[in-house]
PDB file of N, CA and C in Angstrom:
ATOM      1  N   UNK A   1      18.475 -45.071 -53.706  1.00  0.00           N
ATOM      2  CA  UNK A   1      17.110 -45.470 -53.428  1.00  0.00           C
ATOM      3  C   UNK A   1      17.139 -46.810 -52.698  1.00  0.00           C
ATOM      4  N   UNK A   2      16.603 -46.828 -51.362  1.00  0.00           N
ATOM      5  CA  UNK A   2      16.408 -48.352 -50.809  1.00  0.00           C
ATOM      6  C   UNK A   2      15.638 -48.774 -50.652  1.00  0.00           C
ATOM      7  N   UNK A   3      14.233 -48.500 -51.920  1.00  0.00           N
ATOM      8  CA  UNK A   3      13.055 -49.195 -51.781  1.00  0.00           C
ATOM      9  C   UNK A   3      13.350 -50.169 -53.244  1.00  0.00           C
ATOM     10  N   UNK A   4      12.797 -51.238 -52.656  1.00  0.00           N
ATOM     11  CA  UNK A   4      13.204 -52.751 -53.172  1.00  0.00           C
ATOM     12  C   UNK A   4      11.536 -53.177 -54.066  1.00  0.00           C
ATOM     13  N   UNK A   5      11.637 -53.011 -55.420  1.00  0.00           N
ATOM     14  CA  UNK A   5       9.728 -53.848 -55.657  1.00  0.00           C
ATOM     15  C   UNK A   5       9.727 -54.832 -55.372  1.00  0.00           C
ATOM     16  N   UNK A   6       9.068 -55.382 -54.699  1.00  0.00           N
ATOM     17  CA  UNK A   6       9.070 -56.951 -54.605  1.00  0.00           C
ATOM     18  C   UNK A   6       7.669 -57.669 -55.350  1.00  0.00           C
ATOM     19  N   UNK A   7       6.944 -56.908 -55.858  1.00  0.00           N
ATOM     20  CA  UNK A   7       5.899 -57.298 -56.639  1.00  0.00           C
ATOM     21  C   UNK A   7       5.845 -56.866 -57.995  1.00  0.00           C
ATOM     22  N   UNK A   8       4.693 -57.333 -58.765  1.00  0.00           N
ATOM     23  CA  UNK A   8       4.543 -57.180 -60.057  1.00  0.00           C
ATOM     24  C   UNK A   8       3.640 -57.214 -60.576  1.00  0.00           C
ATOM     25  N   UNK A   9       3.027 -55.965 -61.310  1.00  0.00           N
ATOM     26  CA  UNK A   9       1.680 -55.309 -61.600  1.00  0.00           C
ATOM     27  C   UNK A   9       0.771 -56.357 -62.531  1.00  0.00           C
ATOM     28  N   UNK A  10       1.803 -56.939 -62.987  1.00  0.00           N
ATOM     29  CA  UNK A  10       0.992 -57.977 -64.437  1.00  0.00           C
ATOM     30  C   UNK A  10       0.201 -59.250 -63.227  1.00  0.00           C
ATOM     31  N   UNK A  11       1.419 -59.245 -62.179  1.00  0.00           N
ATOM     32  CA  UNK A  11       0.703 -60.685 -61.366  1.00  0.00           C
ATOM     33  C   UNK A  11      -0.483 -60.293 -60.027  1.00  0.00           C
ATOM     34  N   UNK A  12      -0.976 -58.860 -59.773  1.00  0.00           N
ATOM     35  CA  UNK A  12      -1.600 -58.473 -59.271  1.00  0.00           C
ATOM     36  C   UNK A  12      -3.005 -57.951 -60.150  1.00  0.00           C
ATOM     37  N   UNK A  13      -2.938 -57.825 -61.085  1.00  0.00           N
ATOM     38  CA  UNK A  13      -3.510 -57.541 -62.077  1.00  0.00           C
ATOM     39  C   UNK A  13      -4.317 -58.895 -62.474  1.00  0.00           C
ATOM     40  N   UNK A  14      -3.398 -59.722 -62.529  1.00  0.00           N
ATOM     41  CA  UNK A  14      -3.579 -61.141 -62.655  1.00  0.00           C
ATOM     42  C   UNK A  14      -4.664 -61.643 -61.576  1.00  0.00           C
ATOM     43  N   UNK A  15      -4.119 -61.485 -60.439  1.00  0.00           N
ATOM     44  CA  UNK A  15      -4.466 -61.803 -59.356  1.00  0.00           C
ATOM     45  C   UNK A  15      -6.046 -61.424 -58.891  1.00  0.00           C
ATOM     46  N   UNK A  16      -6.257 -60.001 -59.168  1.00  0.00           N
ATOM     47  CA  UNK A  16      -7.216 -59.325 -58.858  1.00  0.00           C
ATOM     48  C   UNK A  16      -8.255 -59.986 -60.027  1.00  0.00           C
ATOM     49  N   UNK A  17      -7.600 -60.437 -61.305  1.00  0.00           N
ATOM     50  CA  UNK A  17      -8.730 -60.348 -62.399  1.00  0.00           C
ATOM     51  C   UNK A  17      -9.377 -61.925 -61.864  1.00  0.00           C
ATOM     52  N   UNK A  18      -8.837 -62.990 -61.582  1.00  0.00           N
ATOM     53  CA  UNK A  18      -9.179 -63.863 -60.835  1.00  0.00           C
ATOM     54  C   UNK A  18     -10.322 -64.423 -59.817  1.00  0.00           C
ATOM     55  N   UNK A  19      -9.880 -63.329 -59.020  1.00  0.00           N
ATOM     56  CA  UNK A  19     -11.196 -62.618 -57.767  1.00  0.00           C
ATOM     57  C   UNK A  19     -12.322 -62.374 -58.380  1.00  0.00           C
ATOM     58  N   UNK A  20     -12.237 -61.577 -59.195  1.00  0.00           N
ATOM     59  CA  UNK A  20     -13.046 -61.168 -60.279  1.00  0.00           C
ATOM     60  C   UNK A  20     -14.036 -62.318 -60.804  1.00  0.00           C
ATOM     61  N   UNK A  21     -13.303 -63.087 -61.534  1.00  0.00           N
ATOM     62  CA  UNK A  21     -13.814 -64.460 -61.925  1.00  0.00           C
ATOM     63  C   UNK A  21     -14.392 -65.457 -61.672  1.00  0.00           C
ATOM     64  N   UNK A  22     -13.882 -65.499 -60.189  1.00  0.00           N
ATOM     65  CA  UNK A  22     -14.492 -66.403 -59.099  1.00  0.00           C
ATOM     66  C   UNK A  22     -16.321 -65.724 -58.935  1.00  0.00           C
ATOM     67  N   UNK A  23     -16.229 -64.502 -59.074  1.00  0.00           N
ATOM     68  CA  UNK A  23     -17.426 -63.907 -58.458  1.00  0.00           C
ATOM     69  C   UNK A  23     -18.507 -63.996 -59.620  1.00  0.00           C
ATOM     70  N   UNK A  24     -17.987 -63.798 -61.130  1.00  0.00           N
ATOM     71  CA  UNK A  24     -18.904 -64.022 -62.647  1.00  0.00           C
ATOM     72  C   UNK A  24     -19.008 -65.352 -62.018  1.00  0.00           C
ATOM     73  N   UNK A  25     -18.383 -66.719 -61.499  1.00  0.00           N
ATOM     74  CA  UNK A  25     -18.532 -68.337 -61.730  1.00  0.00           C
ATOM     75  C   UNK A  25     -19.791 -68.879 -61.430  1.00  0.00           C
ATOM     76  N   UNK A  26     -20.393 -69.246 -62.219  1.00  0.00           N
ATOM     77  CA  UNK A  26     -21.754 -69.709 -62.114  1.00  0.00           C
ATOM     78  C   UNK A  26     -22.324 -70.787 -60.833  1.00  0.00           C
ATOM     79  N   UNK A  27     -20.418 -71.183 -61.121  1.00  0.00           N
ATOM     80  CA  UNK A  27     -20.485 -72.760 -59.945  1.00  0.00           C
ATOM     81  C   UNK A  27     -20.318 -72.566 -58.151  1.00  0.00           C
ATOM     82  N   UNK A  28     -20.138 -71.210 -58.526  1.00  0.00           N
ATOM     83  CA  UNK A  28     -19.871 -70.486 -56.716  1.00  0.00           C
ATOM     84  C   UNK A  28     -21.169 -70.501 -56.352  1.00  0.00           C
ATOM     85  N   UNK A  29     -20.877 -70.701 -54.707  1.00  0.00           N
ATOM     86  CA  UNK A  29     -22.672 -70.269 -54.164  1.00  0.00           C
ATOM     87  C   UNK A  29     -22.119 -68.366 -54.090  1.00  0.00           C
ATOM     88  N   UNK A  30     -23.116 -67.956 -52.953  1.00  0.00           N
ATOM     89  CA  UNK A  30     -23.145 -66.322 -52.327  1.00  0.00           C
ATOM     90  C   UNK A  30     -21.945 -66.368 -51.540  1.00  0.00           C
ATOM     91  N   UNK A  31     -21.647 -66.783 -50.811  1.00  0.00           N
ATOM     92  CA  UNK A  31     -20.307 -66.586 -49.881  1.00  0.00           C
ATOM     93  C   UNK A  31     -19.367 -66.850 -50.523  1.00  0.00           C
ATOM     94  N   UNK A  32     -19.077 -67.340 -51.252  1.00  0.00           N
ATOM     95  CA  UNK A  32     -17.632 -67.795 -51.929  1.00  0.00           C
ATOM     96  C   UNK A  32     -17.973 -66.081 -52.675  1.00  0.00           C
ATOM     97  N   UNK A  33     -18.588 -66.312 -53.575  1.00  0.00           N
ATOM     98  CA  UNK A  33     -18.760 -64.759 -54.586  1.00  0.00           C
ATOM     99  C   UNK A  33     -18.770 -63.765 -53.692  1.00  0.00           C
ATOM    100  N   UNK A  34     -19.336 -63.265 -52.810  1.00  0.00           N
ATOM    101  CA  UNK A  34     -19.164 -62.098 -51.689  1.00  0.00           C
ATOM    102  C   UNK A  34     -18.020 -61.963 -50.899  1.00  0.00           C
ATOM    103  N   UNK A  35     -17.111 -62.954 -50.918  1.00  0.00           N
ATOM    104  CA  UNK A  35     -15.928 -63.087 -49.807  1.00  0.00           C
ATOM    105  C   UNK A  35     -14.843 -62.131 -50.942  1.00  0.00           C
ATOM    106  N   UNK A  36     -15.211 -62.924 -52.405  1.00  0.00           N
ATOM    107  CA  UNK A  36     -14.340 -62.593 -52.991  1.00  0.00           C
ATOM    108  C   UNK A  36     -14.533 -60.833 -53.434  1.00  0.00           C
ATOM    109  N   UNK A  37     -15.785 -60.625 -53.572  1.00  0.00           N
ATOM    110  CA  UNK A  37     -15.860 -59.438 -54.055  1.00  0.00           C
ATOM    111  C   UNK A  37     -15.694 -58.123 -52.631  1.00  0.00           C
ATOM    112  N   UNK A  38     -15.803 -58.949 -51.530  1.00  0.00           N
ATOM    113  CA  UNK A  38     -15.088 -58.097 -50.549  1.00  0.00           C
ATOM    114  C   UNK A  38     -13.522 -57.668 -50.363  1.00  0.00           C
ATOM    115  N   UNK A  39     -12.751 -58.627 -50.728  1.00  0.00           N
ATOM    116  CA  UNK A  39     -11.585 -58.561 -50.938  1.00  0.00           C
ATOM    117  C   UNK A  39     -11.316 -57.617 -52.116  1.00  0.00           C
ATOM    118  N   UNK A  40     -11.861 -57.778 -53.288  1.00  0.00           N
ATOM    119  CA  UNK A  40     -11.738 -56.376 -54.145  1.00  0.00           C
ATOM    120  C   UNK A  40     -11.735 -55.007 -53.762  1.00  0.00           C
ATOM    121  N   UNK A  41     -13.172 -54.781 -52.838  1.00  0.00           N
ATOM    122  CA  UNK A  41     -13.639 -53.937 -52.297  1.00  0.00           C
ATOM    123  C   UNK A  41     -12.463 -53.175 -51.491  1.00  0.00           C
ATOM    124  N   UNK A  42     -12.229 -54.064 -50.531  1.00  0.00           N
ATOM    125  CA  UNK A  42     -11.072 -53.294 -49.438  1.00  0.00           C
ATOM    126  C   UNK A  42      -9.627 -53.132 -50.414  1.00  0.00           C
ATOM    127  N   UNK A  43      -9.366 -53.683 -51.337  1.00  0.00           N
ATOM    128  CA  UNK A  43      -8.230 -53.152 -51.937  1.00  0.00           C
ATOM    129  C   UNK A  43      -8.478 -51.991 -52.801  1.00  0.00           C
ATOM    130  N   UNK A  44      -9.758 -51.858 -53.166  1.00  0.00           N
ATOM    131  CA  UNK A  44     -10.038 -50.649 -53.713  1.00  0.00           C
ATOM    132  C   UNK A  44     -10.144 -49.321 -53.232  1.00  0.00           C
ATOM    133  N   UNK A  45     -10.210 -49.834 -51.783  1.00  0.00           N
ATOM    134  CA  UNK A  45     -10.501 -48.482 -50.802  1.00  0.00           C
ATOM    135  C   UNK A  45      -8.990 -48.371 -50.137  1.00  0.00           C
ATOM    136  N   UNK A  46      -8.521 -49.259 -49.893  1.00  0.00           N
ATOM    137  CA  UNK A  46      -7.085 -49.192 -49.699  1.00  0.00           C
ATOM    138  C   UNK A  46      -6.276 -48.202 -50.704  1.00  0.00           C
ATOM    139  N   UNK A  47      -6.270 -48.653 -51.706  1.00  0.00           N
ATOM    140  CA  UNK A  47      -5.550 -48.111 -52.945  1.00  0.00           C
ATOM    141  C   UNK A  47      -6.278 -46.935 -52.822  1.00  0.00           C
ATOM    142  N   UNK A  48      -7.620 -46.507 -53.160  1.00  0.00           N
ATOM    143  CA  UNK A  48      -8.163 -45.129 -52.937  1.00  0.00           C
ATOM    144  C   UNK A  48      -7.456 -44.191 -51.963  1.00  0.00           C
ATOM    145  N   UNK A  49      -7.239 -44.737 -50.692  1.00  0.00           N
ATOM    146  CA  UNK A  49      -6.367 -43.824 -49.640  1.00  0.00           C
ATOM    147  C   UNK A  49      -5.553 -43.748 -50.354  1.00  0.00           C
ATOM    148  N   UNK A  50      -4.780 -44.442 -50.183  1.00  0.00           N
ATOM    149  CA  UNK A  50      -3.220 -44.219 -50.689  1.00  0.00           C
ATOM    150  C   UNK A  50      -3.103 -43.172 -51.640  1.00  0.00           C
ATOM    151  N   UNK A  51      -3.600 -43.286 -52.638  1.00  0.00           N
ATOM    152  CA  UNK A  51      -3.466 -42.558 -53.934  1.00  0.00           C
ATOM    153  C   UNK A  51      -3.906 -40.656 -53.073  1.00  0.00           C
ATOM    154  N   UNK A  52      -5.100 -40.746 -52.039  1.00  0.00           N
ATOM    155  CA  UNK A  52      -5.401 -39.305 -52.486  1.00  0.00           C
ATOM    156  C   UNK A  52      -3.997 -39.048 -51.760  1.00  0.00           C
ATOM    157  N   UNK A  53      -3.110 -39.263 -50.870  1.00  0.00           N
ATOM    158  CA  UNK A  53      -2.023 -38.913 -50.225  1.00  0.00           C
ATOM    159  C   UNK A  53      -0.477 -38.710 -50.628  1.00  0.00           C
ATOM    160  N   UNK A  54      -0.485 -39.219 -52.054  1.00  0.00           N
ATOM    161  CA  UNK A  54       0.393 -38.904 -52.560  1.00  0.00           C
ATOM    162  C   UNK A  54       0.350 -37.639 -53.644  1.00  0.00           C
ATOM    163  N   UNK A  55       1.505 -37.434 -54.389  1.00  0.00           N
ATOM    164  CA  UNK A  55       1.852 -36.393 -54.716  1.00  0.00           C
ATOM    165  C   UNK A  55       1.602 -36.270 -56.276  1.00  0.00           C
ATOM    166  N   UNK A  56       1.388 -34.738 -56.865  1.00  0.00           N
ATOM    167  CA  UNK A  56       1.237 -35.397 -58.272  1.00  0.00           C
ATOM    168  C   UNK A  56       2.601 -34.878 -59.286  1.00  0.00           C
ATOM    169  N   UNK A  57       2.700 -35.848 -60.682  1.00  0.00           N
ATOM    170  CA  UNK A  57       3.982 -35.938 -60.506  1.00  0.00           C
ATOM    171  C   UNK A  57       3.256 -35.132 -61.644  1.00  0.00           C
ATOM    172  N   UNK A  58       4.948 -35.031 -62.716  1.00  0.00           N
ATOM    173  CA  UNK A  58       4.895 -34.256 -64.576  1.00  0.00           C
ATOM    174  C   UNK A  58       4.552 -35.606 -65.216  1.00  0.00           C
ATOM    175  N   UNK A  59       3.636 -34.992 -65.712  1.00  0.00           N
ATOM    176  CA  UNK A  59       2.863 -36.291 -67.469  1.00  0.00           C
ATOM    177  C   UNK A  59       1.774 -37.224 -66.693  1.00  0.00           C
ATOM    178  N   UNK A  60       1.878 -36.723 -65.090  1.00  0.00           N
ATOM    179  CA  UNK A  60       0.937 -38.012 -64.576  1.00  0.00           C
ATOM    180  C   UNK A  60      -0.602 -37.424 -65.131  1.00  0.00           C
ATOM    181  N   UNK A  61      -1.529 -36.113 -66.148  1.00  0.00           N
ATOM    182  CA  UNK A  61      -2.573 -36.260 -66.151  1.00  0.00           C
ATOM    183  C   UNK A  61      -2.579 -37.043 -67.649  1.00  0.00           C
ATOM    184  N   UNK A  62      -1.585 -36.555 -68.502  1.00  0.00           N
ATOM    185  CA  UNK A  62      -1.480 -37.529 -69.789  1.00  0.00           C
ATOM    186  C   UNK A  62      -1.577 -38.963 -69.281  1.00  0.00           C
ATOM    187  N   UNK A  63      -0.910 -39.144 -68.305  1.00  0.00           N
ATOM    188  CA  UNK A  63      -1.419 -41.298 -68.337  1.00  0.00           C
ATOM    189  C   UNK A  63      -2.715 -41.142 -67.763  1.00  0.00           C
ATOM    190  N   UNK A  64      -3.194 -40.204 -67.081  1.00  0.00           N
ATOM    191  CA  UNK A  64      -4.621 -40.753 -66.704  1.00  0.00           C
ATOM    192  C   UNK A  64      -5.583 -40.648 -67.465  1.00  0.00           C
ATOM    193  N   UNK A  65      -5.154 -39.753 -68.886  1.00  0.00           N
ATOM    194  CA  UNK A  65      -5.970 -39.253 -69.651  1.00  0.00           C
ATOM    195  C   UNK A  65      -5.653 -40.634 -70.428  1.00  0.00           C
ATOM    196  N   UNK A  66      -4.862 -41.323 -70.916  1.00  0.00           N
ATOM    197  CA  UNK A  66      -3.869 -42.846 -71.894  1.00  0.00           C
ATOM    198  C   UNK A  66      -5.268 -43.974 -71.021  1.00  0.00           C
ATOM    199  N   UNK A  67      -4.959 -43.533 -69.483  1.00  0.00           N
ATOM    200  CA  UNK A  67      -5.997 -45.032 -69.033  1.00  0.00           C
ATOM    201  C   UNK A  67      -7.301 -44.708 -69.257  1.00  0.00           C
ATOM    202  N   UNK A  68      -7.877 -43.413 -69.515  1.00  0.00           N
ATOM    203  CA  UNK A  68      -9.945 -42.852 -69.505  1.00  0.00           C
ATOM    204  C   UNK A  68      -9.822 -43.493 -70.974  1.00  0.00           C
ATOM    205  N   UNK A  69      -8.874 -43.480 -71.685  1.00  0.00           N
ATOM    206  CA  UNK A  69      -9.463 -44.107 -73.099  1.00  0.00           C
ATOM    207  C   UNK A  69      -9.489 -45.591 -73.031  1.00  0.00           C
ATOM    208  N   UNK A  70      -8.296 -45.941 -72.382  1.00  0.00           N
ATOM    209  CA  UNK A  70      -8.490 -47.740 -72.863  1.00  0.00           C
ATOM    210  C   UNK A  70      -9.463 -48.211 -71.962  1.00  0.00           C
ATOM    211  N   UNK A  71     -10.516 -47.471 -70.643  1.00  0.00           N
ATOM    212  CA  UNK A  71     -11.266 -47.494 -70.478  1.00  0.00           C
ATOM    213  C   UNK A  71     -12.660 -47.614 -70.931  1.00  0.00           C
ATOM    214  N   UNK A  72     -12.918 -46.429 -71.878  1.00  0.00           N
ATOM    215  CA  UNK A  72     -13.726 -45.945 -72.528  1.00  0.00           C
ATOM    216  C   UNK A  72     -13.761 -47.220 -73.745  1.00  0.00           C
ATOM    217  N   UNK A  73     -12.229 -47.357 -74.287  1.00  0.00           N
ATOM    218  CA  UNK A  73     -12.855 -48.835 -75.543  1.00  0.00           C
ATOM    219  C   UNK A  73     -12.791 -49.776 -74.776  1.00  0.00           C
ATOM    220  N   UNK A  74     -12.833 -50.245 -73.736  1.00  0.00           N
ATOM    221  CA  UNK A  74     -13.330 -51.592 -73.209  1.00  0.00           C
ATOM    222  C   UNK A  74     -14.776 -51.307 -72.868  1.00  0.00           C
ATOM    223  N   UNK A  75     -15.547 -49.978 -72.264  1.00  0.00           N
ATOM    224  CA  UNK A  75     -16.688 -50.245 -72.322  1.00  0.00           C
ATOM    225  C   UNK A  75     -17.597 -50.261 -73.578  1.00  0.00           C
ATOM    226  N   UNK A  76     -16.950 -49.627 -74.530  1.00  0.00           N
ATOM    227  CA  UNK A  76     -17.570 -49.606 -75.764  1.00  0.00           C
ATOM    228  C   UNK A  76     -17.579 -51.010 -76.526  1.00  0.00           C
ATOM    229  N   UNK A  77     -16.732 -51.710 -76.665  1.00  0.00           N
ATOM    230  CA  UNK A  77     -16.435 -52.814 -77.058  1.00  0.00           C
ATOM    231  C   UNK A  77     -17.670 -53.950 -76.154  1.00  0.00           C
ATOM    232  N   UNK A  78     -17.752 -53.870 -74.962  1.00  0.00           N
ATOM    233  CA  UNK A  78     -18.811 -54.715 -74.581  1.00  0.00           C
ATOM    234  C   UNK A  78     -20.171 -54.850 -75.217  1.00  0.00           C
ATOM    235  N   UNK A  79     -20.385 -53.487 -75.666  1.00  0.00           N
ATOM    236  CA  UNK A  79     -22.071 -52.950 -76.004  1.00  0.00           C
ATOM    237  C   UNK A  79     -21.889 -53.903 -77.244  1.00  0.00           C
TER     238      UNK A  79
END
């Protein structure tokens, strides 16, 4: 295999939750919060391509079914 990760999900994760943060910040005006939540945006649609183009693997609906729950208790947990 000569594909190399050079990144890391915890620090993109990180990264993204950030963006995120900037945009809840009370102390941002509209452009700072919209710049940032555009940048979400296009990585979301980015990642959206990507994903419908790949392939599906064995056990990949069990993890998607593992992520609809820890989904499901983070929205429950808000209420």
């Amino acid at each position: 295999m000569s594909f190399k990760k050079r990144w890391d999900v915890g620090d993109i994760q990180r990264q993204l939750s950030a963006c995120a943060a900037q945009i809840s910040n009370g102390y941002n005006d509209g452009f700072t919060e919209w710049a940032c939540k555009q940048d979400l945006l296009q990585v979301k649609y980015e990642l959206d391509q990507m994903l419908l183009d790949l392939p599906t693997f064995a056990g990949e609906e069990e993890y998607l079914r593992e992520l609809e729950k820890k989904i499901v208790w983070k929205t429950l947990n808000r209420i």
